[in-house]
Protein backbone atom coordinates (compact mmCIF):
# COMPACT_ATOMS: atom_id res chain seq x y z
CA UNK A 1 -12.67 41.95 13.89
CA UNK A 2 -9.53 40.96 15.63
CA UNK A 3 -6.58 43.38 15.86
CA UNK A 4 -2.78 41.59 15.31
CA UNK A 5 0.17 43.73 17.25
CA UNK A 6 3.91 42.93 17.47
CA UNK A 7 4.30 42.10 14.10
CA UNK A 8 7.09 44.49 14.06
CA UNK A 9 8.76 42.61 17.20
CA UNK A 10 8.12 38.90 15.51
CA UNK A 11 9.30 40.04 12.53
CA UNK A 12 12.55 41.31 14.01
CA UNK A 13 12.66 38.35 16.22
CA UNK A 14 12.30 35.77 12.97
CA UNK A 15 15.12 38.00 11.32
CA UNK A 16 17.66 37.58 14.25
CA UNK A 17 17.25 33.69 14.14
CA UNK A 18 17.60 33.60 10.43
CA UNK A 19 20.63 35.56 10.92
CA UNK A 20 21.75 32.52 13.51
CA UNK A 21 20.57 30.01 11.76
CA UNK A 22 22.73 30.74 8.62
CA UNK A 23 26.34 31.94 10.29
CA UNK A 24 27.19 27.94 9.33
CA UNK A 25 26.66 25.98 6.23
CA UNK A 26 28.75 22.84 6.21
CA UNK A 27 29.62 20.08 8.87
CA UNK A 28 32.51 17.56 7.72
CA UNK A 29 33.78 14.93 10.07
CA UNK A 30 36.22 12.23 9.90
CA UNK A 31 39.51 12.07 7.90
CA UNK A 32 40.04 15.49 6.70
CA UNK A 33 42.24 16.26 3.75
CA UNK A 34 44.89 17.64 5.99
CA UNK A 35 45.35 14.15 7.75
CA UNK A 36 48.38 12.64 6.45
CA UNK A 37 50.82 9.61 7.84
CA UNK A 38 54.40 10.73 8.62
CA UNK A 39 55.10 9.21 5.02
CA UNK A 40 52.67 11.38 3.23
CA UNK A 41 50.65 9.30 2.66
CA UNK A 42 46.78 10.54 3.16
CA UNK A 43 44.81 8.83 6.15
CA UNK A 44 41.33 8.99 4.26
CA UNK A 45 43.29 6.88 1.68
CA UNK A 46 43.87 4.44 4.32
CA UNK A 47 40.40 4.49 6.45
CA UNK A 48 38.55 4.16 2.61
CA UNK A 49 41.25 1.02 2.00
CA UNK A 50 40.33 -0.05 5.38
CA UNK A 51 36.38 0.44 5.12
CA UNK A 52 36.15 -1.35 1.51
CA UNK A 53 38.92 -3.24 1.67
CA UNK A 54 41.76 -4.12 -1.15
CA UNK A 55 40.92 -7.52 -2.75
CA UNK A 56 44.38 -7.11 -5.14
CA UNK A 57 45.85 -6.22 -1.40
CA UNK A 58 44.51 -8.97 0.28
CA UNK A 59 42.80 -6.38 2.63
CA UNK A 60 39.10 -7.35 3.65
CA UNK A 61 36.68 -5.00 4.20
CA UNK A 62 36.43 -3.71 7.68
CA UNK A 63 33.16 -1.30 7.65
CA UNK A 64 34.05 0.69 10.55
CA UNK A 65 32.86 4.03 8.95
CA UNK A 66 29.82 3.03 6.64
CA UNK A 67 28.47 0.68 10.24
CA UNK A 68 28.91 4.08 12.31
CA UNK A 69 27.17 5.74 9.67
CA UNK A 70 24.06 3.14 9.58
CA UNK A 71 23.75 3.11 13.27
CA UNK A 72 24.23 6.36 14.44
CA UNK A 73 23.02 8.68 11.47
CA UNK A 74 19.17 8.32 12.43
CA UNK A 75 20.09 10.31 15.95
CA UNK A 76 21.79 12.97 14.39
CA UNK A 77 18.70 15.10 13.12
CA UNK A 78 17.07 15.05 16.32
CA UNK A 79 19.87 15.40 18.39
CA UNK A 80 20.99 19.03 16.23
CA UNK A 81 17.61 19.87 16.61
CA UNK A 82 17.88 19.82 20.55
CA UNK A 83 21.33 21.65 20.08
CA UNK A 84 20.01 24.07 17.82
CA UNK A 85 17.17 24.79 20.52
CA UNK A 86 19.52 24.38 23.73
CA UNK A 87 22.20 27.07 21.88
CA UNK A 88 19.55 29.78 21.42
CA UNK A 89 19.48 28.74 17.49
CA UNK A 90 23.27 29.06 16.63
CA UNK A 91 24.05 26.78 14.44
CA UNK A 92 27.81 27.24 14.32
CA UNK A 93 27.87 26.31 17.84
CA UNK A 94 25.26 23.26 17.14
CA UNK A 95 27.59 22.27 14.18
CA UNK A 96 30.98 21.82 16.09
CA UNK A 97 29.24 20.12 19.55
CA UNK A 98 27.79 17.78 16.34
CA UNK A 99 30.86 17.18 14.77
CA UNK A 100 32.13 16.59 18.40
CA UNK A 101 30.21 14.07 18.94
CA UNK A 102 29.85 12.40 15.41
CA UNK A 103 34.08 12.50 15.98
CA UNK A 104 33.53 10.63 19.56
CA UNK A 105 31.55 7.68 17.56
CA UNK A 106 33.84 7.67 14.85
CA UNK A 107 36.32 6.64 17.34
CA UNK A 108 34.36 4.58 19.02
CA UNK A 109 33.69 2.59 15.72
CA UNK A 110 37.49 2.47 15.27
CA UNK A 111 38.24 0.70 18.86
CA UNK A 112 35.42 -1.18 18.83
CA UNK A 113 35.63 -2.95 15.58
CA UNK A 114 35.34 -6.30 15.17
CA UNK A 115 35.89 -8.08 11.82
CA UNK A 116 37.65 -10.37 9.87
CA UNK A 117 40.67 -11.11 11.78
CA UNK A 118 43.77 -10.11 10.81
CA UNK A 119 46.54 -12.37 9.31
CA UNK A 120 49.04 -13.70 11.80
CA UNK A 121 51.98 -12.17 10.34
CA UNK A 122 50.24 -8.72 10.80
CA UNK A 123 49.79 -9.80 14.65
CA UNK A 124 53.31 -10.89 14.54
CA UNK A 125 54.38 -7.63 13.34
CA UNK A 126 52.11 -5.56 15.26
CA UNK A 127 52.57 -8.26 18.96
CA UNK A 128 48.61 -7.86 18.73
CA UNK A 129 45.86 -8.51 17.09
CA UNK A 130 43.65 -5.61 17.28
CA UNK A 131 42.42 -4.71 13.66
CA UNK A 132 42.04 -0.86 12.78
CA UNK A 133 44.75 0.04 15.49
CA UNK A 134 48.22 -0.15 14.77
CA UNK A 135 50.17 3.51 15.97
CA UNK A 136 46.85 4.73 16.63
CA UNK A 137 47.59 7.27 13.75
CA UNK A 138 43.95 7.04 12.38
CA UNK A 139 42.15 6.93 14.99
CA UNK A 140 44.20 10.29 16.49
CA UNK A 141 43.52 11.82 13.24
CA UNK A 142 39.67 11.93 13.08
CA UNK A 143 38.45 15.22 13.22
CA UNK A 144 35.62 17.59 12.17
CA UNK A 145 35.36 21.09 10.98
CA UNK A 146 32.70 24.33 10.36
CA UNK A 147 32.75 26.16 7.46
């Protein structure tokens, strides 16, 4: 019969990386609730207006957030999981290099977008006709945080 040693040092070894792996629970990236226009006024408020729109408004839906979502969420899982291997299993430090990045195609979605164009008095106001990018307010104020 076959004789198992080291328990004791797997055992120790599966404790540490629990230990690791649980230092982080939560990820949250994009408008956070502390995000607010010099008015007060929230930015989420705006991005959601801006991602679904305002029919009453006469704001269309520009789907720069649920798009990023669609196209880049299927990466996430395995790219955490190479984080979580490259960062000896700490997933604090796995969590904020994700919600780096997850922040980087945020903004990325943001510059990018192309939609519906924008009414001409808006480009008249603005002198341009870029839509999702007026003071660059929202697109400064995405951001991510570990809890």
């Amino acid at each position: 019969m076959a004789e198992i040693r080291g328990g004791d040092k797997l055992e120790k070894a599966l404790a540490e990386l629990t230990v690791k792996i649980n230092n982080a629970a939560t990820l949250k990236v994009g408008f956070l609730s502390g995000a607010k226009y010099p008015d007060g006024t929230p930015v989420a408020m705006i991005a959601a207006i801006q991602d679904y729109g305002a029919p009453r408004a006469g704001i269309p839906p520009r789907p720069f957030f649920r798009n990023m979502v669609r196209e880049k969420s299927p990466e996430w899982s395995e790219a955490m999981a190479r984080l979580l291997k490259a960062n000896d299993y700490d997933a604090t430090k796995t969590l904020k290099l994700t919600g780096e990045a997850i922040k980087g195609q945020l903004q990325t979605a943001i510059r990018d977008f192309v939609g519906v164009p924008l009414k001409p008095a808006t480009i008249k106001r603005k002198k341009f006709d870029k839509q999702l990018v007026d003071t660059g307010h929202m697109l400064n104020s995405v951001d991510y945080n570990v809890e």
